[in-house]
C-alpha atoms as a PDB file:
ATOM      1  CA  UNK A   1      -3.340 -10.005  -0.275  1.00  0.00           C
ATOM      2  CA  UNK A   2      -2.041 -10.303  -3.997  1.00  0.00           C
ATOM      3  CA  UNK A   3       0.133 -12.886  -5.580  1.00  0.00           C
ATOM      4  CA  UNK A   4       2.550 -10.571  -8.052  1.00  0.00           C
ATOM      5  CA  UNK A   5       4.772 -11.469 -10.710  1.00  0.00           C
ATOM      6  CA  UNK A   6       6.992  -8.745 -10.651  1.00  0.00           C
ATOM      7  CA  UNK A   7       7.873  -6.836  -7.387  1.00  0.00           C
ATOM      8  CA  UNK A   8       5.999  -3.880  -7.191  1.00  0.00           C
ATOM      9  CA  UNK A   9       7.331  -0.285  -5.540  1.00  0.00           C
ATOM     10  CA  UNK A  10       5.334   0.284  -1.951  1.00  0.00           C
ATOM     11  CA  UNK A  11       3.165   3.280  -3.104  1.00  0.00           C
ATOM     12  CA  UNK A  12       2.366   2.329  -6.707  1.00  0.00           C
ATOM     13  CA  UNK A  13      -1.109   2.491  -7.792  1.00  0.00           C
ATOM     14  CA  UNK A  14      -3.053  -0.769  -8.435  1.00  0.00           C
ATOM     15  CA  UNK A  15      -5.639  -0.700 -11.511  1.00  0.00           C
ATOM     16  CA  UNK A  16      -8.077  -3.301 -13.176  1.00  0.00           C
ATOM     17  CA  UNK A  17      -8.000  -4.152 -16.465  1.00  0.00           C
ATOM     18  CA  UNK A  18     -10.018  -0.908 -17.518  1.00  0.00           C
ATOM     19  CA  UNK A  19      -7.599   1.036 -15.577  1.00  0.00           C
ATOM     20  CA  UNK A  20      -9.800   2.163 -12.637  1.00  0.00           C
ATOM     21  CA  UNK A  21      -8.021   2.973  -9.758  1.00  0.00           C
ATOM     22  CA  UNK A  22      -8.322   0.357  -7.427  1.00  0.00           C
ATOM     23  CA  UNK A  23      -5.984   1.061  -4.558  1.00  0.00           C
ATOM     24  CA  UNK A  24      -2.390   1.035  -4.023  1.00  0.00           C
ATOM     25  CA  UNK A  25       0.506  -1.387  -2.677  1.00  0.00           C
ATOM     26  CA  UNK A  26       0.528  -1.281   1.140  1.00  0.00           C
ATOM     27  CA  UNK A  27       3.298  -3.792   1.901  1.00  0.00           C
ATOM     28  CA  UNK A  28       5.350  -6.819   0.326  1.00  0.00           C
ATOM     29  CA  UNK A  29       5.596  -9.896   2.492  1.00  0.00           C
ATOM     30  CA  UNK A  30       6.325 -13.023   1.820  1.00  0.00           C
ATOM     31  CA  UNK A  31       9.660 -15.665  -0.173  1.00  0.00           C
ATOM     32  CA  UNK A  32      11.705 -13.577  -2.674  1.00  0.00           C
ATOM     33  CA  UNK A  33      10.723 -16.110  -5.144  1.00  0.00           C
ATOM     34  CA  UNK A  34       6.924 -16.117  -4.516  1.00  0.00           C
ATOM     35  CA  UNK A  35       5.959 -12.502  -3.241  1.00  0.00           C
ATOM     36  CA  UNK A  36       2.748 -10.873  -2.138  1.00  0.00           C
ATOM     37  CA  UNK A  37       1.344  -7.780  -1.996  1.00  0.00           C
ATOM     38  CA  UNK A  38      -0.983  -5.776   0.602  1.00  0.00           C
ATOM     39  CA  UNK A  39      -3.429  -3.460  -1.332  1.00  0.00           C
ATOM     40  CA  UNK A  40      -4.875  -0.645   0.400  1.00  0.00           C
ATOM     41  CA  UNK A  41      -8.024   0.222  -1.714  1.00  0.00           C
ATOM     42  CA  UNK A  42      -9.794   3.252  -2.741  1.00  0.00           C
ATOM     43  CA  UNK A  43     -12.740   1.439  -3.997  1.00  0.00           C
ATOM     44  CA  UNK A  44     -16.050   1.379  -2.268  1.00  0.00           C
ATOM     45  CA  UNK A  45     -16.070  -2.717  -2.857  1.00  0.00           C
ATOM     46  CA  UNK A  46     -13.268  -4.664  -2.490  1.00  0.00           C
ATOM     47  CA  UNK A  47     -14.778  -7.718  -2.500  1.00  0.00           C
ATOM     48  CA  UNK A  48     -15.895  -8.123  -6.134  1.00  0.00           C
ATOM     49  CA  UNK A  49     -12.099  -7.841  -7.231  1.00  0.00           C
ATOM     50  CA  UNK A  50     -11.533 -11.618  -5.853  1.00  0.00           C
ATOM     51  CA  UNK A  51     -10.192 -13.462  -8.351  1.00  0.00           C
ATOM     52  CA  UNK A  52      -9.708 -10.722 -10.825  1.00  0.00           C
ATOM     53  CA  UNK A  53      -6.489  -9.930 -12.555  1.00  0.00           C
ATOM     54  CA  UNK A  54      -4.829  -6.584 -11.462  1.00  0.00           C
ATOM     55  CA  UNK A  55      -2.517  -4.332 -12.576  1.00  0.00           C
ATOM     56  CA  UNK A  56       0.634  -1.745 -11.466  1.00  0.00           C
ATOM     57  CA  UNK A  57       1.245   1.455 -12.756  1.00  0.00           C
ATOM     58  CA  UNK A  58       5.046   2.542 -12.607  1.00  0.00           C
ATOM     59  CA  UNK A  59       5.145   5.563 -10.432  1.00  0.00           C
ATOM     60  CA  UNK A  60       6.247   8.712 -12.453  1.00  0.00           C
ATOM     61  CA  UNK A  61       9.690  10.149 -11.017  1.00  0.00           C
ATOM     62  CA  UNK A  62      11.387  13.106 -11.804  1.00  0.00           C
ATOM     63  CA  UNK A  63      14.529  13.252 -13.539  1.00  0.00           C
ATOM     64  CA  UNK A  64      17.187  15.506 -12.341  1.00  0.00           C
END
């Protein structure tokens, strides 16, 4: 679970601040003016991200 900022798109990949891949968003839950996130990671420790400061990257779409 991850407080955002900014509502994120279910899907969108998560990153740390060196841009590793760290998972991607699972789920939004909680009040419109405080949301969370549910991150399904990729990484092989998902523990030693507590605390840390994560990141979304915009999901590319294609223009038609």
């Amino acid at each position: 679970m991850v407080k955002v900022e900014k509502v994120p798109k279910i899907g969108e990949t998560v990153v740390d601040e060196n841009l590793r891949p760290i998972g991607k968003v699972f789920d939004l839950f909680g009040p419109v003016s405080s949301p969370y996130a549910a991150i399904k990671p990729t990484t092989q420790e998902p523990k030693r991200l507590t605390n840390a400061t994560l990141y979304v990257l915009p999901s590319k779409r294609r223009k038609y």
